[in-house]
PDB file of N, CA and C in Angstrom:
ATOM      1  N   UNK A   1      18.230  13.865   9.641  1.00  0.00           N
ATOM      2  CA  UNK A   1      17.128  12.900   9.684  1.00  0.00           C
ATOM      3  C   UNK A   1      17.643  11.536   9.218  1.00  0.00           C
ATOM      4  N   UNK A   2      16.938  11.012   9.991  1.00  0.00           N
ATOM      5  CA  UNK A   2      17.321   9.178   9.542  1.00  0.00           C
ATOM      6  C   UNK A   2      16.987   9.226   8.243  1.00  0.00           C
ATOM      7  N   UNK A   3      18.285   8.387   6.765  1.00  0.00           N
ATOM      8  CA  UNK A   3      17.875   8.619   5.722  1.00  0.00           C
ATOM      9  C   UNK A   3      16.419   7.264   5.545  1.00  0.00           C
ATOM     10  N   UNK A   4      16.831   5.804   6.523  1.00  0.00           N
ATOM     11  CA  UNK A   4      15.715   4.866   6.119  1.00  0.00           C
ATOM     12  C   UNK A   4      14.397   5.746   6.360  1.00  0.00           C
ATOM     13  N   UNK A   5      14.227   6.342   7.306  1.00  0.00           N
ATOM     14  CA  UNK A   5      12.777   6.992   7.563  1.00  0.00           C
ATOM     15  C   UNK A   5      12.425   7.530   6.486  1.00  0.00           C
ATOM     16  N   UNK A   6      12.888   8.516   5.885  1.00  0.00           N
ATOM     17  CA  UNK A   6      12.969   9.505   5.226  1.00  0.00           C
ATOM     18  C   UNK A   6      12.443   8.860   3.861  1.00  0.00           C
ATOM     19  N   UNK A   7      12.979   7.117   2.824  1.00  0.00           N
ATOM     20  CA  UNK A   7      12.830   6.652   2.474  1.00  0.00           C
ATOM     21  C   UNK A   7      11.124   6.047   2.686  1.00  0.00           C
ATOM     22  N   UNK A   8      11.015   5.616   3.944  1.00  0.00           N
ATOM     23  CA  UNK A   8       9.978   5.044   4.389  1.00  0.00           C
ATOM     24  C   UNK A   8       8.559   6.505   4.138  1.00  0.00           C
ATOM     25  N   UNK A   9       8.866   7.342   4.758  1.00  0.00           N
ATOM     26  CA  UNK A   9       7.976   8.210   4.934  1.00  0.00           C
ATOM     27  C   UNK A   9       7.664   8.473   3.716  1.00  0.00           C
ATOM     28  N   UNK A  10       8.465   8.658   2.312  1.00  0.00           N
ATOM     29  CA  UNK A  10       7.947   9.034   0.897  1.00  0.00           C
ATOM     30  C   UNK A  10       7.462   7.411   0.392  1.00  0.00           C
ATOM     31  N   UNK A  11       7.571   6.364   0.861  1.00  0.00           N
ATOM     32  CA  UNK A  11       7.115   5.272  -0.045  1.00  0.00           C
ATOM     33  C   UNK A  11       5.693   5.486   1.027  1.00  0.00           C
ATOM     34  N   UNK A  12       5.346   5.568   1.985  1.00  0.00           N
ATOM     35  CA  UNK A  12       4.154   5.941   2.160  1.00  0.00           C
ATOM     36  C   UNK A  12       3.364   6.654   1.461  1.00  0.00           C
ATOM     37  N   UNK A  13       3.876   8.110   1.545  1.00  0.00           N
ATOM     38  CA  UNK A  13       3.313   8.936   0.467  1.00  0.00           C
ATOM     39  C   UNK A  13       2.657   8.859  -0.248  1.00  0.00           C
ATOM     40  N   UNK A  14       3.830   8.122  -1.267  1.00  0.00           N
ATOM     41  CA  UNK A  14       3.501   7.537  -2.643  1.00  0.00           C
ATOM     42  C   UNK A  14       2.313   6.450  -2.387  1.00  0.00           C
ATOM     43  N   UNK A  15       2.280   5.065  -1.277  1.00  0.00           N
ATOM     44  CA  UNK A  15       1.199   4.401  -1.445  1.00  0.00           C
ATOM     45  C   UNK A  15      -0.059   5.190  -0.718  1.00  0.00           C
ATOM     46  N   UNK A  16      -0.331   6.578  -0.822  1.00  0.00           N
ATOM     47  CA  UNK A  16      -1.292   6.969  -0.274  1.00  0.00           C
ATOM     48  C   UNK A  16      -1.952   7.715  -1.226  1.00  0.00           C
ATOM     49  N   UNK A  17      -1.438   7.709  -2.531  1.00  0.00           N
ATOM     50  CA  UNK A  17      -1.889   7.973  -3.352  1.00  0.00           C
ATOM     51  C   UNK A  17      -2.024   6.989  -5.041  1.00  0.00           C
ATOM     52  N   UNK A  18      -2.097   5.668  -4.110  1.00  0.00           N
ATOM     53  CA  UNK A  18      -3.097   4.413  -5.193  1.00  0.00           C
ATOM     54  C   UNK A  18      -4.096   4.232  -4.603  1.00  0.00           C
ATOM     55  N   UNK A  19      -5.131   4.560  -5.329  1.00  0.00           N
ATOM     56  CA  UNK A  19      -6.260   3.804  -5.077  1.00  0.00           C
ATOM     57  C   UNK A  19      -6.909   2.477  -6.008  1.00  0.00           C
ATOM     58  N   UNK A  20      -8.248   1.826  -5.528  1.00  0.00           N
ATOM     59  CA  UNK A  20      -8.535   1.119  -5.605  1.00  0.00           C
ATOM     60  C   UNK A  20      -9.801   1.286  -6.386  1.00  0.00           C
ATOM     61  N   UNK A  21     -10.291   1.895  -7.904  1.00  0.00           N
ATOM     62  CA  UNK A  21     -11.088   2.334  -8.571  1.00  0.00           C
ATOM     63  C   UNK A  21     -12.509   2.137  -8.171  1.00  0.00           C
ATOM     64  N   UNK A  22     -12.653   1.198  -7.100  1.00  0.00           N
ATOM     65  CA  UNK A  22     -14.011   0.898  -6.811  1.00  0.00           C
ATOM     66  C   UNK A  22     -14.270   1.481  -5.531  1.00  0.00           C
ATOM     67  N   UNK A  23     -13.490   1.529  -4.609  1.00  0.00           N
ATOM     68  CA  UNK A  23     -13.404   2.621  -3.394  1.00  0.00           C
ATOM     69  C   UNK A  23     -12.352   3.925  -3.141  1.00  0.00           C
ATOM     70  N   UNK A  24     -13.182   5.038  -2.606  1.00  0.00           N
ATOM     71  CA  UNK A  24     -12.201   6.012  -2.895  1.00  0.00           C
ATOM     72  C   UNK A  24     -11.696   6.409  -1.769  1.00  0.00           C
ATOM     73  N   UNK A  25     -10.542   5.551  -1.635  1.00  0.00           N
ATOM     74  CA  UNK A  25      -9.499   5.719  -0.340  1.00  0.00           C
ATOM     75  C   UNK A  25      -8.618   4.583  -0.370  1.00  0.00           C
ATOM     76  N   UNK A  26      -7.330   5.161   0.046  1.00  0.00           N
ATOM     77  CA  UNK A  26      -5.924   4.778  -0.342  1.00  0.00           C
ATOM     78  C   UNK A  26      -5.602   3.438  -0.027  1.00  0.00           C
ATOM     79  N   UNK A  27      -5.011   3.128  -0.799  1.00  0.00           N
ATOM     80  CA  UNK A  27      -4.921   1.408  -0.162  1.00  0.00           C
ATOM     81  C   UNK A  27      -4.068   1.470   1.245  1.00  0.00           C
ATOM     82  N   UNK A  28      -3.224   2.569   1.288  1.00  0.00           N
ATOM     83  CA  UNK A  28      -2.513   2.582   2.614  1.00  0.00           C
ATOM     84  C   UNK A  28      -3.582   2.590   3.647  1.00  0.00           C
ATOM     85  N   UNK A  29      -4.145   3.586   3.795  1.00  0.00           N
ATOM     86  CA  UNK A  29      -5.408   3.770   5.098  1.00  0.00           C
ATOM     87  C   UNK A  29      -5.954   2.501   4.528  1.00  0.00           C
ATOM     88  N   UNK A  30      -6.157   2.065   3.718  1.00  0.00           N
ATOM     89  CA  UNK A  30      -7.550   0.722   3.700  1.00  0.00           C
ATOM     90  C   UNK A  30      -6.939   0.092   4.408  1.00  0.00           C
ATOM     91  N   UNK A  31      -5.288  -0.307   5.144  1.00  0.00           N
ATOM     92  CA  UNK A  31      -4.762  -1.256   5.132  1.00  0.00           C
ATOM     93  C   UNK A  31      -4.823  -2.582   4.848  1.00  0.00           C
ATOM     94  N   UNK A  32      -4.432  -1.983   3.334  1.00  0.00           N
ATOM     95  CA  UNK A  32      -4.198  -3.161   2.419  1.00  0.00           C
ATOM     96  C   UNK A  32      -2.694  -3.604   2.514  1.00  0.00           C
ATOM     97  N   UNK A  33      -1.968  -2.482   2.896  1.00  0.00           N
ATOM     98  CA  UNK A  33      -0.462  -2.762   3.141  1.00  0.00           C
ATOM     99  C   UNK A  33       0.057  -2.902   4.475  1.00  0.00           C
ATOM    100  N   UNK A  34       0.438  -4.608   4.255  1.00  0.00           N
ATOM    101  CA  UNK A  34       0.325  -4.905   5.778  1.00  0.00           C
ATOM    102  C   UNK A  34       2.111  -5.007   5.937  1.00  0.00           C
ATOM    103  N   UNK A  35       2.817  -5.042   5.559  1.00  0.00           N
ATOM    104  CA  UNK A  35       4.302  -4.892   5.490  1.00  0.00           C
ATOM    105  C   UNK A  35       5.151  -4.289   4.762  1.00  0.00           C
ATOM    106  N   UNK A  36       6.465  -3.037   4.895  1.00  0.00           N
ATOM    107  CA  UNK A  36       7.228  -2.524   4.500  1.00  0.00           C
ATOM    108  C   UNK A  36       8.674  -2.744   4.395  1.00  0.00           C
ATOM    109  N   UNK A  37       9.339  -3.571   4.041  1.00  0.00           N
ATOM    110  CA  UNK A  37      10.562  -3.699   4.761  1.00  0.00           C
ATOM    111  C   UNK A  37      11.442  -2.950   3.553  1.00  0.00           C
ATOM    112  N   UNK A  38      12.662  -2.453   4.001  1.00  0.00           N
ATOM    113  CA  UNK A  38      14.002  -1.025   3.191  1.00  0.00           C
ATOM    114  C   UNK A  38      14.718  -2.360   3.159  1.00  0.00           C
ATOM    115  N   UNK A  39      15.807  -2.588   2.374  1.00  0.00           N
ATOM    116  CA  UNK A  39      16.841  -3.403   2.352  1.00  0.00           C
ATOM    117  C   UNK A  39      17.207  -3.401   1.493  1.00  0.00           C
ATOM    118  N   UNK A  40      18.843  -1.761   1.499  1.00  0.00           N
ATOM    119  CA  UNK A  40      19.440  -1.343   0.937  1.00  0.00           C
ATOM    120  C   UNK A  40      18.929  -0.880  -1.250  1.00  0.00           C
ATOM    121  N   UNK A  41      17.805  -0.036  -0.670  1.00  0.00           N
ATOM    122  CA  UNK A  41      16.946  -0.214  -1.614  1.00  0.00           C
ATOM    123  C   UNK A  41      16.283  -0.762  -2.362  1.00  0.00           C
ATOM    124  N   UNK A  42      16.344  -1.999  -1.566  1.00  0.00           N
ATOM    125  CA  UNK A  42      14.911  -2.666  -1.879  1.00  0.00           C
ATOM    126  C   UNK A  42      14.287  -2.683  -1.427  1.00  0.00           C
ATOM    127  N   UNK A  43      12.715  -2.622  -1.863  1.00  0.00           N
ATOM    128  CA  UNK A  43      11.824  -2.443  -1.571  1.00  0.00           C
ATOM    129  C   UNK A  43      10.920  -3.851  -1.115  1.00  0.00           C
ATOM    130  N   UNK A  44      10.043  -4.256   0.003  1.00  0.00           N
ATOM    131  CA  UNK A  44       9.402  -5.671  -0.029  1.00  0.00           C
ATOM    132  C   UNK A  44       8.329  -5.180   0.705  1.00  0.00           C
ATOM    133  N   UNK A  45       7.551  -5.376  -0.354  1.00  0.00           N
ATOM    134  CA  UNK A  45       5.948  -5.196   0.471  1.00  0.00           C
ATOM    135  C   UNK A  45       4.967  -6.163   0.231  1.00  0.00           C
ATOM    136  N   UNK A  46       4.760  -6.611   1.788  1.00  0.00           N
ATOM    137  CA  UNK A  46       3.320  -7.593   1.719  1.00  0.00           C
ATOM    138  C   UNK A  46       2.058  -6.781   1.835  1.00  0.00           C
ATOM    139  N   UNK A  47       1.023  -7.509   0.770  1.00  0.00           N
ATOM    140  CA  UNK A  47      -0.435  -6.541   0.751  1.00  0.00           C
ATOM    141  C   UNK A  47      -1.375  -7.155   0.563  1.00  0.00           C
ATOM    142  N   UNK A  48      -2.421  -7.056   0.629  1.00  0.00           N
ATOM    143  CA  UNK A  48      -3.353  -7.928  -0.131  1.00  0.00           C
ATOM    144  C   UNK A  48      -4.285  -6.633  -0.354  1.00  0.00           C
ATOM    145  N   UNK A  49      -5.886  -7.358  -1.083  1.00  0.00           N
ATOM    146  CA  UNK A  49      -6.295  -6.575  -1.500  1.00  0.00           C
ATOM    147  C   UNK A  49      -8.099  -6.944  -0.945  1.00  0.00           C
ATOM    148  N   UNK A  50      -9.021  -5.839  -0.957  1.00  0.00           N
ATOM    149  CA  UNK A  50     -10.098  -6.104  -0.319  1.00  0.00           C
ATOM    150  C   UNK A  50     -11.021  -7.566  -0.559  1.00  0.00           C
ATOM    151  N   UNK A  51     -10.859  -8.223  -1.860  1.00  0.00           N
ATOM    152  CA  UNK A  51     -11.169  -9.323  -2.438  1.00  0.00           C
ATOM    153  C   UNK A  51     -10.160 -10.238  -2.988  1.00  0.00           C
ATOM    154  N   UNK A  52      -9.981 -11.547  -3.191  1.00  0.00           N
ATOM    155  CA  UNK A  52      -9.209 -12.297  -3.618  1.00  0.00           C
ATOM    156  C   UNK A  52      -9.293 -12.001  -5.314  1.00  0.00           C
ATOM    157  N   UNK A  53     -10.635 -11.819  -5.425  1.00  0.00           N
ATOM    158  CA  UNK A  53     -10.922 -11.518  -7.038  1.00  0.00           C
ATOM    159  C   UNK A  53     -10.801 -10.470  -7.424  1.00  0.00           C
ATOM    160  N   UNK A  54     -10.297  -9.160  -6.689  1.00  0.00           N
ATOM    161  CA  UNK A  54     -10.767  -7.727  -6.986  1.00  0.00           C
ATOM    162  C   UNK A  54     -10.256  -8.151  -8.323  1.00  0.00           C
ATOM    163  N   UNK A  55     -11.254  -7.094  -9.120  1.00  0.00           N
ATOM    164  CA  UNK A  55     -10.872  -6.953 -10.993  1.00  0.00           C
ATOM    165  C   UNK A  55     -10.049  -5.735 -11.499  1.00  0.00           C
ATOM    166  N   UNK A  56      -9.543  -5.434 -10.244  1.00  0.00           N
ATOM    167  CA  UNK A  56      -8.443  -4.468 -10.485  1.00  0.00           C
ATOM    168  C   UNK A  56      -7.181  -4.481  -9.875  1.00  0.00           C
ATOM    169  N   UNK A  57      -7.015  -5.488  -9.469  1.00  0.00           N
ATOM    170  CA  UNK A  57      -5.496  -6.055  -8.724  1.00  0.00           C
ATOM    171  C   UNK A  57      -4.819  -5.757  -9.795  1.00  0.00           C
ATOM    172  N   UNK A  58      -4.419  -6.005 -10.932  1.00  0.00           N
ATOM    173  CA  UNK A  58      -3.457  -6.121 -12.105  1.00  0.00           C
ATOM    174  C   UNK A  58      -3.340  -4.027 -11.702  1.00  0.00           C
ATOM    175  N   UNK A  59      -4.304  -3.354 -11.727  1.00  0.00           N
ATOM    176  CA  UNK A  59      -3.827  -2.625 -11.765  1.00  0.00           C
ATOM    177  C   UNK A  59      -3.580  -1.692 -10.734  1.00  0.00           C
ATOM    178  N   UNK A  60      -4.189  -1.942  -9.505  1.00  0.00           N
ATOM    179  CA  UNK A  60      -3.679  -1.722  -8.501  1.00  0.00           C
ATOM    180  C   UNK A  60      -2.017  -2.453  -8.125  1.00  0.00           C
ATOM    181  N   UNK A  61      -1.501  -3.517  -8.105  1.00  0.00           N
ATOM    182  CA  UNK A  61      -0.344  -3.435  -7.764  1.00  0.00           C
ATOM    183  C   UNK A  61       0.765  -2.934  -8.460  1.00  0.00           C
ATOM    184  N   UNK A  62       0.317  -2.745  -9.837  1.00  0.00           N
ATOM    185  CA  UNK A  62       1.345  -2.340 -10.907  1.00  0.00           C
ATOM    186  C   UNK A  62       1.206  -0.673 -10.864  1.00  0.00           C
ATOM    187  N   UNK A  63       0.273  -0.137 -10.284  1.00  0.00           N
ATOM    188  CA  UNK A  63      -0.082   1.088  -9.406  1.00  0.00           C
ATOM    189  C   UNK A  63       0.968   1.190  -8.250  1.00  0.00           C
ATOM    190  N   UNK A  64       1.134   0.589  -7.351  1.00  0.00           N
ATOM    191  CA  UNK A  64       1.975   0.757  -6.084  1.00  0.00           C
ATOM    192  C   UNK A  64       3.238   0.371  -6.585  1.00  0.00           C
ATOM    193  N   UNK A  65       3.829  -0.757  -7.684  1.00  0.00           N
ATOM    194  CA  UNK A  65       5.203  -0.816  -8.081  1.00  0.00           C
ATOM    195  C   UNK A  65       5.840   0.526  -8.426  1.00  0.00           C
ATOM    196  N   UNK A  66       4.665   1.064  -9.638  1.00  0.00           N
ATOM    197  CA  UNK A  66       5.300   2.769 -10.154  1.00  0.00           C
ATOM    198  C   UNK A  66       5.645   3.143  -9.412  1.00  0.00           C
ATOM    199  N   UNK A  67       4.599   3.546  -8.786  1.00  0.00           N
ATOM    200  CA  UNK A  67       4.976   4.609  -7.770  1.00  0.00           C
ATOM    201  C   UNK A  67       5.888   4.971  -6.532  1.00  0.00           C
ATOM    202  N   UNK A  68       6.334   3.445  -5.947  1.00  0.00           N
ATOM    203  CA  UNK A  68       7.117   3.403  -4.985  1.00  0.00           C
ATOM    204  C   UNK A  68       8.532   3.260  -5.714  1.00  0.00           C
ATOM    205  N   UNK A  69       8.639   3.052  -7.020  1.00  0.00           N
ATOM    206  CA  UNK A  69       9.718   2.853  -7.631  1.00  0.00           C
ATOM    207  C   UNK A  69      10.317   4.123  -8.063  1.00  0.00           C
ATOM    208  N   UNK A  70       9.542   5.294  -8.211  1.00  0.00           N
ATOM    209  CA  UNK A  70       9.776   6.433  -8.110  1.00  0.00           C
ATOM    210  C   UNK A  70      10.359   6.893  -6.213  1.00  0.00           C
ATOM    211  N   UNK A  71      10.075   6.550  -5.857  1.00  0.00           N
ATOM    212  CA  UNK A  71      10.834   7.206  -4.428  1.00  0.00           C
ATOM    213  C   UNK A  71      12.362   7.676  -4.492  1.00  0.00           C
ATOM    214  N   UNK A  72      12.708   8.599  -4.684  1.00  0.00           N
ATOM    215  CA  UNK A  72      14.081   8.240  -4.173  1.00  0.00           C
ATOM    216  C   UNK A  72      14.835   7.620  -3.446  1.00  0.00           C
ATOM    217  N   UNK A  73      15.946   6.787  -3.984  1.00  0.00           N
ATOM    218  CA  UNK A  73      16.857   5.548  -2.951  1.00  0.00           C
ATOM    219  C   UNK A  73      16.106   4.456  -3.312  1.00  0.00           C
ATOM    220  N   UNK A  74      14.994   4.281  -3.909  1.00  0.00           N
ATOM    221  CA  UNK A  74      14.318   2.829  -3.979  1.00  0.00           C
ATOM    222  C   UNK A  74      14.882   2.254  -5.645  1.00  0.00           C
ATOM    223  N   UNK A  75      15.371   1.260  -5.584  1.00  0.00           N
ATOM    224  CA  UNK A  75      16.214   0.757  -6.800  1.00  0.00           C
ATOM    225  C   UNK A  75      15.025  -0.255  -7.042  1.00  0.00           C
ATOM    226  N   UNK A  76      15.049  -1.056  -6.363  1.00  0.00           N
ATOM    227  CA  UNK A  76      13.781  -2.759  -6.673  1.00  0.00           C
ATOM    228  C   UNK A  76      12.295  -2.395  -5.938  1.00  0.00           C
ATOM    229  N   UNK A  77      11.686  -3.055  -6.080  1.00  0.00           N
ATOM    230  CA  UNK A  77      10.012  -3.487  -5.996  1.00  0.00           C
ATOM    231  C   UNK A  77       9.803  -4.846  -6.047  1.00  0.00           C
ATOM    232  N   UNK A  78       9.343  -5.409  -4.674  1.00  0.00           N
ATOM    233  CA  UNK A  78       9.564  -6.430  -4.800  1.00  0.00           C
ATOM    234  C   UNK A  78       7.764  -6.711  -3.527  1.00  0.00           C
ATOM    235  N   UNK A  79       6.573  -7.188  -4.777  1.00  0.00           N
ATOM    236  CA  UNK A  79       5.516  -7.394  -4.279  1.00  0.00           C
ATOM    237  C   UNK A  79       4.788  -8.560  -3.763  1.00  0.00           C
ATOM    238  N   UNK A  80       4.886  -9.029  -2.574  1.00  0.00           N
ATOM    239  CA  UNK A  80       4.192 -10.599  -2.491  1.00  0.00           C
ATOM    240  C   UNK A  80       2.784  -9.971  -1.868  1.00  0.00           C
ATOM    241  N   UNK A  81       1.370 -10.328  -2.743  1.00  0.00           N
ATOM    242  CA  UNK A  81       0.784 -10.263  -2.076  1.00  0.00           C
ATOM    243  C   UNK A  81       0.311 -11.690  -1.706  1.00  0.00           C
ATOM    244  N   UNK A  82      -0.634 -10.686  -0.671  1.00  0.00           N
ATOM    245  CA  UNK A  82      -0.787 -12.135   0.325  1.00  0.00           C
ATOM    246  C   UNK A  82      -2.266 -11.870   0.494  1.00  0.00           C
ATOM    247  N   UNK A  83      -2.890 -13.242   1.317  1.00  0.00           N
ATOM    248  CA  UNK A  83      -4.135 -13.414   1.547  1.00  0.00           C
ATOM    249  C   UNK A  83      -4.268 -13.778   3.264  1.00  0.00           C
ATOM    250  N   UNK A  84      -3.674 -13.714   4.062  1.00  0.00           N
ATOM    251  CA  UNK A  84      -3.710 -14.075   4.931  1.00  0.00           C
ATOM    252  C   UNK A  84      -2.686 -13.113   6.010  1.00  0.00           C
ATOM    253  N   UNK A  85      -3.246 -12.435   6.815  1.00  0.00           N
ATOM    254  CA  UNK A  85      -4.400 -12.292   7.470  1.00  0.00           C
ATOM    255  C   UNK A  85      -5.160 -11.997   6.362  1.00  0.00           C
ATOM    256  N   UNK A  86      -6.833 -12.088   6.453  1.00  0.00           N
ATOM    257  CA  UNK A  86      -7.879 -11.619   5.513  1.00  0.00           C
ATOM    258  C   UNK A  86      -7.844 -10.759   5.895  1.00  0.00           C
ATOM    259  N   UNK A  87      -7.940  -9.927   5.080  1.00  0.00           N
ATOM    260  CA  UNK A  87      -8.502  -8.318   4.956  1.00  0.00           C
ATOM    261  C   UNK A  87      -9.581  -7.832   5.706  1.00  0.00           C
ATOM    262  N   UNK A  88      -9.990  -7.110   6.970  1.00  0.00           N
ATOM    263  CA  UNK A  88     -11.162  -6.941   7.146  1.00  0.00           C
ATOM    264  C   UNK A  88     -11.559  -5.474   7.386  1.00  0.00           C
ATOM    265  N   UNK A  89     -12.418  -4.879   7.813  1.00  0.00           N
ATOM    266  CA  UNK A  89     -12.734  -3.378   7.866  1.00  0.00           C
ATOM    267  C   UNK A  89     -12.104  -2.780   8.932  1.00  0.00           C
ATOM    268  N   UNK A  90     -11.688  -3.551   9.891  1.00  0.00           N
ATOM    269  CA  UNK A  90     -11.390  -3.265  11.132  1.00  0.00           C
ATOM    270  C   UNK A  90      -9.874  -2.940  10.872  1.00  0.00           C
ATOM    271  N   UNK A  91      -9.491  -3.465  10.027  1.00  0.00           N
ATOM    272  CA  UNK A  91      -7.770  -2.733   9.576  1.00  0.00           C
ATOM    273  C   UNK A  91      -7.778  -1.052   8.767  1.00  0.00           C
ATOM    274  N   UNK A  92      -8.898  -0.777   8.289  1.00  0.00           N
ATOM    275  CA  UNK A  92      -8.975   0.240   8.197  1.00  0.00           C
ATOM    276  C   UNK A  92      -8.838   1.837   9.133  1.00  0.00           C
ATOM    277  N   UNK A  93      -7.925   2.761   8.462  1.00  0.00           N
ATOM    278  CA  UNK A  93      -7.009   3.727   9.318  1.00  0.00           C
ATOM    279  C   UNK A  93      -8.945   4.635   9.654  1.00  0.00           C
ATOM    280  N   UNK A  94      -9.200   5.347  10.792  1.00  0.00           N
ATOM    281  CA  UNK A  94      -9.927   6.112  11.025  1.00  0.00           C
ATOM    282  C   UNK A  94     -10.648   7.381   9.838  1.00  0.00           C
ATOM    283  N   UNK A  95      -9.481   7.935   9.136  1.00  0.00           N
ATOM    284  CA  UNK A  95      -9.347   7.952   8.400  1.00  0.00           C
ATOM    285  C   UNK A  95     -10.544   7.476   6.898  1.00  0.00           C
ATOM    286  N   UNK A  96     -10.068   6.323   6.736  1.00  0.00           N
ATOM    287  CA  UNK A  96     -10.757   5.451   5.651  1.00  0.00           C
ATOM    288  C   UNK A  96     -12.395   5.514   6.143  1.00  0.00           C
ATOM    289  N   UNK A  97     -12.183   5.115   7.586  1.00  0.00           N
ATOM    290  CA  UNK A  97     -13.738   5.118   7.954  1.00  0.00           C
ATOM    291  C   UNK A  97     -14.583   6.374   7.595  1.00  0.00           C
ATOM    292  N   UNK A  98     -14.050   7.716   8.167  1.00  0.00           N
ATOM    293  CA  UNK A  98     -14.748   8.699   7.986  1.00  0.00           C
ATOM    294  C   UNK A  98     -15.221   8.812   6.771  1.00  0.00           C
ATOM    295  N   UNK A  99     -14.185   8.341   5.355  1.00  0.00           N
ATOM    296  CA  UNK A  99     -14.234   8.779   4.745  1.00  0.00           C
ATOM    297  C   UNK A  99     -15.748   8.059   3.515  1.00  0.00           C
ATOM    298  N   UNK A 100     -15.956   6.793   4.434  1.00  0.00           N
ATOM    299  CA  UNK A 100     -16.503   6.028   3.481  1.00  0.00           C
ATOM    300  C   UNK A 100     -18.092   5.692   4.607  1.00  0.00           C
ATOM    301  N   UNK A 101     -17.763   6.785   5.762  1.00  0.00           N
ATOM    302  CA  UNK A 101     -19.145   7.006   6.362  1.00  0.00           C
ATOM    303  C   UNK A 101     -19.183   5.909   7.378  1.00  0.00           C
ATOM    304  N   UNK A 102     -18.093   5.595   7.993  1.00  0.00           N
ATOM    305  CA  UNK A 102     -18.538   4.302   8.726  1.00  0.00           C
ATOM    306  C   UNK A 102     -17.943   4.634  10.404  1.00  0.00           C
ATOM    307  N   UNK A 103     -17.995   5.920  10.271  1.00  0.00           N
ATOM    308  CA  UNK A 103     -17.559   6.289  11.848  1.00  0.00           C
ATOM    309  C   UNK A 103     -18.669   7.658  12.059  1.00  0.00           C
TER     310      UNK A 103
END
């Protein structure tokens, strides 16, 4: 198996299991995580989050650093979030919808 996949497929994982204390579903399906890039174990992920103000960003991203920093092969964490594209419902995985009643 490709080892980047292999890398990729567990830092998924891992962001599929942060959530966002005020909704219960993963920031991955929320797609909140709009970029992944491997580079030689580093890690670079662009994200944003459902609000500019959410009152749990501090601990939502320091949520997705742990955890992807645990992956095996992942040495750095390296988080820009971003605001642009805005976040909207329509980035949400099928998934998220069912889960929050909107399909």
């Amino acid at each position: 198996m490709n080892e980047f996949l292999s890398i990729e497929e567990n830092i998924v994982k891992m962001l599929r299991t942060v959530f966002d204390p005020e909704i219960p579903v993963n920031v991955y399906d929320l797609g909140l995580i709009y970029k992944v890039d491997i580079d030689n174990g580093v890690v670079t992920l662009d994200m944003t989050l459902t609000a500019a103000g959410c009152p749990a960003s501090d601990f939502i991203l320091e949520d997705v650093r742990m955890k992807v920093e645990s992956v095996e092969g992942v040495k750095e964490v390296i988080i820009n979030l971003v605001f642009d594209p805005p976040w909207g419902q329509e980035m949400m995985s099928d998934e998220a919808k069912l889960e929050l009643g909107m399909l």
